[in-house]
C-alpha atoms as a PDB file:
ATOM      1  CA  UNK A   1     -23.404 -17.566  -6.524  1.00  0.00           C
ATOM      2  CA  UNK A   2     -25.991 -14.971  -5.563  1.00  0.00           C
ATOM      3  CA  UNK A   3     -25.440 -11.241  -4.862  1.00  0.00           C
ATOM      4  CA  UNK A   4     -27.243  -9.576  -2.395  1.00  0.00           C
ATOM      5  CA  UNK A   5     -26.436  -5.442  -2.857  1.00  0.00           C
ATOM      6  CA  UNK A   6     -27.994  -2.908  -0.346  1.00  0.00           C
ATOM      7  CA  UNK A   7     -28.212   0.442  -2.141  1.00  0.00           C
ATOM      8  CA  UNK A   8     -28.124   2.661   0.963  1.00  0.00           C
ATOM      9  CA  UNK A   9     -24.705   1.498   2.493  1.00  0.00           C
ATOM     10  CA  UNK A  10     -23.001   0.000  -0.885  1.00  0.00           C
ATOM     11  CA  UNK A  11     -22.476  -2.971   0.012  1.00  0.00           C
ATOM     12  CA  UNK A  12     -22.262  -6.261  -2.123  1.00  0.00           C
ATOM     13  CA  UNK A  13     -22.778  -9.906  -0.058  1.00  0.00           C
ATOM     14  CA  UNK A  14     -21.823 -13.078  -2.352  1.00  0.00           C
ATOM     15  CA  UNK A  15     -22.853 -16.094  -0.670  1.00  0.00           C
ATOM     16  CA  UNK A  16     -23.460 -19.879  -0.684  1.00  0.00           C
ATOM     17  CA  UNK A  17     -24.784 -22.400   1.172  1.00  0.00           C
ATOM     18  CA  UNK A  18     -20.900 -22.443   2.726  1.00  0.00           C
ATOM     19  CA  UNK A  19     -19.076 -19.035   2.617  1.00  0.00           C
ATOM     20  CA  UNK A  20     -20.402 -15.008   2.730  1.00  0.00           C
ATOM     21  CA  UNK A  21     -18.013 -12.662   0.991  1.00  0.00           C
ATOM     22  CA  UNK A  22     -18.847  -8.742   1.820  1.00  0.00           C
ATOM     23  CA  UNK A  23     -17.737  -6.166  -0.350  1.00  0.00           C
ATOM     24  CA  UNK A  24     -18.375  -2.270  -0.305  1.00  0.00           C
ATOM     25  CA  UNK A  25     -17.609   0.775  -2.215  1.00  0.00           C
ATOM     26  CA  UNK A  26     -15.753   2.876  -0.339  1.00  0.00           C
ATOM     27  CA  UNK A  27     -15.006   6.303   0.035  1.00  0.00           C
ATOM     28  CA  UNK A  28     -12.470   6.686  -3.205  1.00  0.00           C
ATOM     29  CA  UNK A  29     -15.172   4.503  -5.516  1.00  0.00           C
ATOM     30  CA  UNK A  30     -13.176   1.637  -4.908  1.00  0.00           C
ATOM     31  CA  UNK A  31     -14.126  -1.501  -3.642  1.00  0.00           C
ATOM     32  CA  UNK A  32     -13.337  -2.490   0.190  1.00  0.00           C
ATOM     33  CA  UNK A  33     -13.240  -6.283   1.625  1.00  0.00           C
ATOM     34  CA  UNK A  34     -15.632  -6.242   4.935  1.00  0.00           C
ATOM     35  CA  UNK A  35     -15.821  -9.539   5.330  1.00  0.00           C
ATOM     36  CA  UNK A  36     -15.024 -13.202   4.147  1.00  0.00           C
ATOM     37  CA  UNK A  37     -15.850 -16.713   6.029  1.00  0.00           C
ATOM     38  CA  UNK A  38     -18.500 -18.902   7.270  1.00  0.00           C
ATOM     39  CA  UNK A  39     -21.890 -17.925   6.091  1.00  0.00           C
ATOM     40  CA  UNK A  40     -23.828 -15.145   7.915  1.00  0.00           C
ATOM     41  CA  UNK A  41     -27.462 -13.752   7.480  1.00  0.00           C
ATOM     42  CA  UNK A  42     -27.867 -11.077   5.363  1.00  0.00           C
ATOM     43  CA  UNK A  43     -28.955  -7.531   6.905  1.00  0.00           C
ATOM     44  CA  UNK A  44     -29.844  -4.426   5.831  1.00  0.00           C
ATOM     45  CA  UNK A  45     -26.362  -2.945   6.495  1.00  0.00           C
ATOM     46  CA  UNK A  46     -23.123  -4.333   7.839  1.00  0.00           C
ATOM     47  CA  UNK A  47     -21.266  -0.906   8.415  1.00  0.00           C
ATOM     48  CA  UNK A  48     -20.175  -2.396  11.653  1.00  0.00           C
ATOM     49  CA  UNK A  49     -17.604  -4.332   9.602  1.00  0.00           C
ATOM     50  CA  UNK A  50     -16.041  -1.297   8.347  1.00  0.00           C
ATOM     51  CA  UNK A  51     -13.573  -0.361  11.632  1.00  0.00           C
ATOM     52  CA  UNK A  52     -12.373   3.436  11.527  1.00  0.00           C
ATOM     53  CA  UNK A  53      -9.940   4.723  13.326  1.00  0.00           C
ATOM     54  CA  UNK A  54      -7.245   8.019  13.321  1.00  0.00           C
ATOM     55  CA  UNK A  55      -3.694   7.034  13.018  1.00  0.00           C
ATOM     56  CA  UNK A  56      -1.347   9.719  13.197  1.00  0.00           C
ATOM     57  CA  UNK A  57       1.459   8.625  11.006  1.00  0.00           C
ATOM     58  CA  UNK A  58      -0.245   7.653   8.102  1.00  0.00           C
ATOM     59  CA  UNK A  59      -0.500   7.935   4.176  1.00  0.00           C
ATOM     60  CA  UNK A  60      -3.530   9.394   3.849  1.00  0.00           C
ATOM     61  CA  UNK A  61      -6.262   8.773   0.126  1.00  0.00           C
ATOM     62  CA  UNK A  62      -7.686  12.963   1.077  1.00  0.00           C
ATOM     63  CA  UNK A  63      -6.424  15.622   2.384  1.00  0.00           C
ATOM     64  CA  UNK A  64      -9.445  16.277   4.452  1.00  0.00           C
ATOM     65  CA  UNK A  65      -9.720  12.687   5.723  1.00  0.00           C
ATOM     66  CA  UNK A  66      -6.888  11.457   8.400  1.00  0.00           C
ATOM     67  CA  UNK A  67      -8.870   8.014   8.934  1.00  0.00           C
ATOM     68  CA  UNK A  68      -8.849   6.659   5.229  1.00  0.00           C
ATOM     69  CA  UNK A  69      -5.664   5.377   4.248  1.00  0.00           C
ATOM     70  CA  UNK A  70      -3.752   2.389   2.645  1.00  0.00           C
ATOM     71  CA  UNK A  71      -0.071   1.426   2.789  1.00  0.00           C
ATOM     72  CA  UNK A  72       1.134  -1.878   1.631  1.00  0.00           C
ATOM     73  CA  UNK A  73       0.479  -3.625  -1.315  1.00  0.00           C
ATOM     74  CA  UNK A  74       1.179  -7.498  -1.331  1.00  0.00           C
ATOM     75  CA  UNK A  75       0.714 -10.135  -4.076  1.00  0.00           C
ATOM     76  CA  UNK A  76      -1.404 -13.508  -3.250  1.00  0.00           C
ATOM     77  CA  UNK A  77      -2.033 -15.111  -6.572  1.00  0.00           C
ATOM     78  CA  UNK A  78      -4.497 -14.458  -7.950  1.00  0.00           C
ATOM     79  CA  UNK A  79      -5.156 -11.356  -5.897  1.00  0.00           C
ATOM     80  CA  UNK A  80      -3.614  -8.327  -4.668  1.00  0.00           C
ATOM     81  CA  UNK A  81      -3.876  -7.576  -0.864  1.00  0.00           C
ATOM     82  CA  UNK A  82      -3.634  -4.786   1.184  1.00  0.00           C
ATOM     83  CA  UNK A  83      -1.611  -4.699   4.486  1.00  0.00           C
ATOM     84  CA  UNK A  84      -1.445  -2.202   7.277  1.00  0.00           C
ATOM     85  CA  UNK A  85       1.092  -1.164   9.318  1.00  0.00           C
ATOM     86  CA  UNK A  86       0.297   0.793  11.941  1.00  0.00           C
ATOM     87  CA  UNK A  87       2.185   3.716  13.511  1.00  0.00           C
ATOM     88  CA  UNK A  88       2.076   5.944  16.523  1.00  0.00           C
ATOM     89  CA  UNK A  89       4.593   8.458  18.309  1.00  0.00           C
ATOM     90  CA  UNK A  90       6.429   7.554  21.426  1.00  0.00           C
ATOM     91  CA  UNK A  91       7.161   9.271  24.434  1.00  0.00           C
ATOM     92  CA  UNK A  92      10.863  10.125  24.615  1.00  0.00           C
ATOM     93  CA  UNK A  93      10.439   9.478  28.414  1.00  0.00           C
ATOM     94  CA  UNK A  94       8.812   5.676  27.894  1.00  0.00           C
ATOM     95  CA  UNK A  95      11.617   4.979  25.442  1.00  0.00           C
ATOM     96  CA  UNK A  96      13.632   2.081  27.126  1.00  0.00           C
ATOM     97  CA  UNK A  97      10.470   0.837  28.814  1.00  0.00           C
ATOM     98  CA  UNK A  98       9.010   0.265  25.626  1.00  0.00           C
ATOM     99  CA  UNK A  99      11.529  -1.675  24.129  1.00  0.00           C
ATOM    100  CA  UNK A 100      11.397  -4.030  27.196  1.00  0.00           C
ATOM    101  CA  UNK A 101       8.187  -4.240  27.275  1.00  0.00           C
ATOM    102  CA  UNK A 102       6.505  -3.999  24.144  1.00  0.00           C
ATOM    103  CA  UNK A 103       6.107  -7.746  22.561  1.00  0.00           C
ATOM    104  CA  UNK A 104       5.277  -9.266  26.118  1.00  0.00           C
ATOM    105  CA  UNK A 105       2.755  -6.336  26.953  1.00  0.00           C
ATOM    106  CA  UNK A 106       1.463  -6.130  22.980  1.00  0.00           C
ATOM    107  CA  UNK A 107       1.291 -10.499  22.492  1.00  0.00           C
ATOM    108  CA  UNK A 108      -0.854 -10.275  26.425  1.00  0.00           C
ATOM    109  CA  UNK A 109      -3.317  -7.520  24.896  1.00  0.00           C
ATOM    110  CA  UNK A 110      -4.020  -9.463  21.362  1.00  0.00           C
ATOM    111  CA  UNK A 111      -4.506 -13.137  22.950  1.00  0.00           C
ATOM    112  CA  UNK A 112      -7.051 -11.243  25.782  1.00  0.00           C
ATOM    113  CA  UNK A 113      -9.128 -10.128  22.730  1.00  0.00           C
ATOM    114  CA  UNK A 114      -8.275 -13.757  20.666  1.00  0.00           C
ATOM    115  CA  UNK A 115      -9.328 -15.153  23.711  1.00  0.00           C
ATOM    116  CA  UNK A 116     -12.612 -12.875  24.290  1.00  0.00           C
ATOM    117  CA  UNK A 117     -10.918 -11.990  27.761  1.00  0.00           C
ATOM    118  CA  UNK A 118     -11.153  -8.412  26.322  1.00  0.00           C
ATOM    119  CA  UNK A 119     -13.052  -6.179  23.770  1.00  0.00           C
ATOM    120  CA  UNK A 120     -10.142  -4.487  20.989  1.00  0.00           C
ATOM    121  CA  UNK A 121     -11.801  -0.979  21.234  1.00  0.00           C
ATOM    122  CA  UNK A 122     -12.110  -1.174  25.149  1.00  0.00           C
ATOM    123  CA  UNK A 123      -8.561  -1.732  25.966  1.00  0.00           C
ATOM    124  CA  UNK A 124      -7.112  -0.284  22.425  1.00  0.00           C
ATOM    125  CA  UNK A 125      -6.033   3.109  23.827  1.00  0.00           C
ATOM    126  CA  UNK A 126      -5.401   1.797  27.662  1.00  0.00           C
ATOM    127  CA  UNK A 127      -3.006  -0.649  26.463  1.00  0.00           C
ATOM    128  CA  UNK A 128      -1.036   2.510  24.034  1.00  0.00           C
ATOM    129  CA  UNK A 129      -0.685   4.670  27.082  1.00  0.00           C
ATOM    130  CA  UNK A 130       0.423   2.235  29.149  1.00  0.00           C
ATOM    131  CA  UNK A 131       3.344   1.786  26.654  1.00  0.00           C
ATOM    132  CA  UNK A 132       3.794   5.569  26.178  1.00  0.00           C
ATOM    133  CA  UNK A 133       2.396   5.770  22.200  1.00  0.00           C
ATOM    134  CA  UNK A 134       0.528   8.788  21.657  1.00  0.00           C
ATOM    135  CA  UNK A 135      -1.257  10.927  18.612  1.00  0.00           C
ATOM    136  CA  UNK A 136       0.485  14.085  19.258  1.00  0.00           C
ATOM    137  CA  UNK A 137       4.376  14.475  17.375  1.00  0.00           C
ATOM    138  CA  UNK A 138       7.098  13.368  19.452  1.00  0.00           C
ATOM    139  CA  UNK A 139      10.907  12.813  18.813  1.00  0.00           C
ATOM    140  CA  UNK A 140      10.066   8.993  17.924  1.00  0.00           C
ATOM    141  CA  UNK A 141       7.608   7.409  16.923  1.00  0.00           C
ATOM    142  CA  UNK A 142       7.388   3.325  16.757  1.00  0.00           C
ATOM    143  CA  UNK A 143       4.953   0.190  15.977  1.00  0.00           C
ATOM    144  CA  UNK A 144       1.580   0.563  17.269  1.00  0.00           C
ATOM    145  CA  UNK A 145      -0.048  -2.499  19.612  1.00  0.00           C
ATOM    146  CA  UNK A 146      -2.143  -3.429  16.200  1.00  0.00           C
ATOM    147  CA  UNK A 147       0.599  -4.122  14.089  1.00  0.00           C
ATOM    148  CA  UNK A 148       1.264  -7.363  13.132  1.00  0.00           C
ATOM    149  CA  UNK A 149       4.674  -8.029  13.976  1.00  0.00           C
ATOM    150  CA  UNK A 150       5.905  -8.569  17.710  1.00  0.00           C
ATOM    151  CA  UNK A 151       9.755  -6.392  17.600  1.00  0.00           C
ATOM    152  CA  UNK A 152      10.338  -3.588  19.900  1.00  0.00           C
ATOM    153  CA  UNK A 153      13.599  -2.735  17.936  1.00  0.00           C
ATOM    154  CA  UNK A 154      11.503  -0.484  14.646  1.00  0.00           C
ATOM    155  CA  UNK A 155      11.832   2.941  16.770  1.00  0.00           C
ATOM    156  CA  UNK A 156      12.270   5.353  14.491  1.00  0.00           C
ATOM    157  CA  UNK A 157      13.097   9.237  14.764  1.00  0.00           C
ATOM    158  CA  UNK A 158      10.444  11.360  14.092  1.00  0.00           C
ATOM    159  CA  UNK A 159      12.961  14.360  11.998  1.00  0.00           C
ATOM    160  CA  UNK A 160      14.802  11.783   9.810  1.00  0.00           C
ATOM    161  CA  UNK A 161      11.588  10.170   8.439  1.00  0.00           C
ATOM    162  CA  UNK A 162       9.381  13.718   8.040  1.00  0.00           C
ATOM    163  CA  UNK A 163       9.053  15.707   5.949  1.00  0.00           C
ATOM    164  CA  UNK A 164       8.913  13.138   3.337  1.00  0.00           C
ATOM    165  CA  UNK A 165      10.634  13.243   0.032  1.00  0.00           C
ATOM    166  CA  UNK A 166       9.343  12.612  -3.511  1.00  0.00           C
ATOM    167  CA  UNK A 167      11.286   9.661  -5.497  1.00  0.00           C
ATOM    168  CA  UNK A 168      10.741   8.350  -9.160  1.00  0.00           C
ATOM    169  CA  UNK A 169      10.331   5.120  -9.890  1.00  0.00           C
ATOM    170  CA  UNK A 170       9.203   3.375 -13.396  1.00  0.00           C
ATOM    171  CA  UNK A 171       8.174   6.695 -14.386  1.00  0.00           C
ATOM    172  CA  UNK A 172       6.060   7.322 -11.392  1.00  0.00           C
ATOM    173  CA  UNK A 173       6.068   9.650  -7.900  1.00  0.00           C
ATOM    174  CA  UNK A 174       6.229   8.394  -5.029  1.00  0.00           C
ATOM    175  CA  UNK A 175       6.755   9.634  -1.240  1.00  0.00           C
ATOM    176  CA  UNK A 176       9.294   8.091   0.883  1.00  0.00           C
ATOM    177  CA  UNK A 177      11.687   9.163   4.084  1.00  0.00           C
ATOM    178  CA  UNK A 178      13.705  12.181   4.228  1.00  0.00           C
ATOM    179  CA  UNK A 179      16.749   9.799   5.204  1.00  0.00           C
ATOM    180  CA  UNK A 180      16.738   6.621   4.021  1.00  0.00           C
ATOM    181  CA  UNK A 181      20.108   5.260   5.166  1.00  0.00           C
ATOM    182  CA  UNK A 182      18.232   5.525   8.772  1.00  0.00           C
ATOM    183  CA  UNK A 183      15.242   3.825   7.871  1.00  0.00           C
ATOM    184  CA  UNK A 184      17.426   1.061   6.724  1.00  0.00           C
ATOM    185  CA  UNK A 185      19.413   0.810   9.818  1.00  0.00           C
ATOM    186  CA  UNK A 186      16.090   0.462  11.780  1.00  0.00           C
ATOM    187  CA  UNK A 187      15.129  -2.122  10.130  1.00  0.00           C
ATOM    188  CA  UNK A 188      17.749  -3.820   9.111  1.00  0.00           C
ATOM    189  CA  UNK A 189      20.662  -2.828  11.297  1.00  0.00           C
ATOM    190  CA  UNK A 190      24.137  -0.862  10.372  1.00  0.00           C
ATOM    191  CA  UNK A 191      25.552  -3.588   8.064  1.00  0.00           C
ATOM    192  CA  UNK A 192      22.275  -2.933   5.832  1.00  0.00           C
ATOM    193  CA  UNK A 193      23.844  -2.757   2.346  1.00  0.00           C
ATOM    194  CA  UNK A 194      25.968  -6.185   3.406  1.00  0.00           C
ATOM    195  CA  UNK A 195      24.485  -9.392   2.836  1.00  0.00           C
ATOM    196  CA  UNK A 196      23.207 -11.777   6.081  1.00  0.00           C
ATOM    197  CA  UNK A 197      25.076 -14.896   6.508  1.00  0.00           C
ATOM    198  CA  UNK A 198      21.283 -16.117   7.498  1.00  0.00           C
ATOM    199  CA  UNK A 199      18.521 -15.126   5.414  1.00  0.00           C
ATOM    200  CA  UNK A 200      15.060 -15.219   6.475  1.00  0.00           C
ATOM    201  CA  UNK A 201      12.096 -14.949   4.147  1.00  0.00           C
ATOM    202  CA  UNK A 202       9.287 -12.418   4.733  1.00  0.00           C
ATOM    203  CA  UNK A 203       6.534 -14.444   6.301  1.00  0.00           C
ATOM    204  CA  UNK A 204       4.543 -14.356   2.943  1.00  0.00           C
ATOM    205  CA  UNK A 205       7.403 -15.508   0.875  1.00  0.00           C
ATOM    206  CA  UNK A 206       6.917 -19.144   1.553  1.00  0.00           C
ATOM    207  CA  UNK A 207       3.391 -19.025   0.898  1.00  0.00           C
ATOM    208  CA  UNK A 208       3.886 -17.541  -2.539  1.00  0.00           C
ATOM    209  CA  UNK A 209       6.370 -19.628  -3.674  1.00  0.00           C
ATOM    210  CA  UNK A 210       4.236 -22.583  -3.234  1.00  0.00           C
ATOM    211  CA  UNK A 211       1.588 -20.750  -5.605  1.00  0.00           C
ATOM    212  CA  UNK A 212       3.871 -21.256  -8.573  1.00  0.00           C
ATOM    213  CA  UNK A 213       5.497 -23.695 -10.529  1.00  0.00           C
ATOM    214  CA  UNK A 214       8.315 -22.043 -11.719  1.00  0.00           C
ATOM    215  CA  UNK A 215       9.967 -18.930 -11.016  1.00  0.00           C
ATOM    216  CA  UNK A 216       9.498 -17.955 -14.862  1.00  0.00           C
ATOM    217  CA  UNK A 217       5.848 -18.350 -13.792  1.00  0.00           C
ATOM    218  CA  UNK A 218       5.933 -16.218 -10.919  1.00  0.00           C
ATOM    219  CA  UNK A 219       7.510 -13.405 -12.982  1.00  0.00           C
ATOM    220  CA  UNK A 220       5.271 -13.698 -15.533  1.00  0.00           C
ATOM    221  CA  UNK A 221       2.589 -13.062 -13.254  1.00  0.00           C
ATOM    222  CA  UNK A 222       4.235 -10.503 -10.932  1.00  0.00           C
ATOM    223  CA  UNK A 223       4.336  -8.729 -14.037  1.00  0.00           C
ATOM    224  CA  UNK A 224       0.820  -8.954 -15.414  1.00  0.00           C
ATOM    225  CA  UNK A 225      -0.217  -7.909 -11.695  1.00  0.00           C
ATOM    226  CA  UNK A 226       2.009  -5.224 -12.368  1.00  0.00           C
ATOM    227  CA  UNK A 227       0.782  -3.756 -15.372  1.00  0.00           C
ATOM    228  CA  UNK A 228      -2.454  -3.869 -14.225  1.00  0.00           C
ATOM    229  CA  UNK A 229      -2.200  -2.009 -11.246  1.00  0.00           C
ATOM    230  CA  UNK A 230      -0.444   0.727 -13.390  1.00  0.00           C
ATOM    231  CA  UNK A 231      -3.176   0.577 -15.631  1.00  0.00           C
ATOM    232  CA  UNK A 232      -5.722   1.342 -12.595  1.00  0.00           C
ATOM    233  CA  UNK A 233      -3.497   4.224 -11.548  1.00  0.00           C
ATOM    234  CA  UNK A 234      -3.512   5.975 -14.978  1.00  0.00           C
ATOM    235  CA  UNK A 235      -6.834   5.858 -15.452  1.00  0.00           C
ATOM    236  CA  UNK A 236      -8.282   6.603 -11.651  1.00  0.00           C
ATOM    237  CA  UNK A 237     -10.113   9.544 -10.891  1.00  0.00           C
ATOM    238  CA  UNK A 238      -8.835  11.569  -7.930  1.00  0.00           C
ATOM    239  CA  UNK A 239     -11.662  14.020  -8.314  1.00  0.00           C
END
């Protein structure tokens, strides 16, 4: 497969006479997916891939840099991906609007832009105020119109989830909500630590499970991914 690289922006295109697959170093020296599909022409730069934008509740790579950020890591044999969720502070006032209106008002705005009817970036911070989400700290704060999932029930308050705490885990820090007992209840409701009559599967579960053959496969592999992502933590430089 030939690699085209272009020096000034960083970026790597892999391409056939089917698929284009755009990589980039970003920021942190790491690489960054910009793009994967049907073949496109090579150009000189394809920055506009690369969408930036300030979220205000958000794990941030630098200190310096509120705009650069990743949150979820999810396994899709054989690769690791990264997933988003989006946050933004609610108005106290727009509270019970919101939750009646969020999932009709947030599925309208994504199937405009599906659908071409409207351009993301055009209607992106319209479509937040109309809903009452803002940048500036509030006594909630909620699921932003470019998250994935379409519940109006994830409202969270603001002073039980800041200032984080630090937790252990396998020998490693990590940050996570001042009170967890009320980030459980958001998300999974009072009886959290009782088990469902109905389970449902994370939307990816399904997916994965089809991946393997056995579930002594699957652990086998969850745990090579494993190591290997602790391996890239010990030995990345944060300089």
């Amino acid at each position: 497969m030939p690699i085209l690289f272009n020096q000034k922006t960083k970026e790597f295109h892999l391409y056939n006479s089917e698929i284009s697959y755009i990589l980039n170093i970003m920021k942190n020296n790491q690489l960054g997916q910009l793009y994967f599909g049907k073949k496109i022409k090579h150009r000189d730069s394809f920055e506009h891939l690369f969408e930036i934008v300030n979220r205000s509740l958000t794990a941030y790579v630098f200190t310096d840099d509120n705009k650069f950020s990743f949150l979820q890591i999810a396994w899709l044999k054989p690769y690791v991906k990264i997933d988003l969720f989006p946050k933004d502070y609610l108005l106290e006032e727009k509270l019970e609007s919101f939750k009646k209106d969020y999932v009709s008002t947030k599925y309208k705005f994504n199937q405009d832009v599906k659908n071409g009817k409207k351009v993301f970036w055009n209607e992106f911070n319209v479509v937040k105020k109309e809903l009452g989400l803002v940048n500036t700290k509030t006594k909630y704060f909620a699921d932003s119109i470019d998250v994935l999932q379409l519940t109006s029930d994830l409202i969270y308050e603001t002073d039980k989830i800041f200032p984080l705490k630090t937790i252990k885990f396998e020998g490693y820090e990590f940050k996570c909500p001042k009170d967890i007992e009320h980030t459980l209840e958001v998300q999974f409701g009072k009886n959290f630590m009782h088990i469902p009559n109905v389970i449902e599967n994370h939307s990816l579960v399904p997916f994965i499970e089809h991946q393997f053959s056995s579930f002594e496969e699957m652990d086998k592999s969850f745990s090579k991914s494993i190591s290997y992502l602790k391996e890239i933590n010990d030995n990345f430089d944060f300089e």
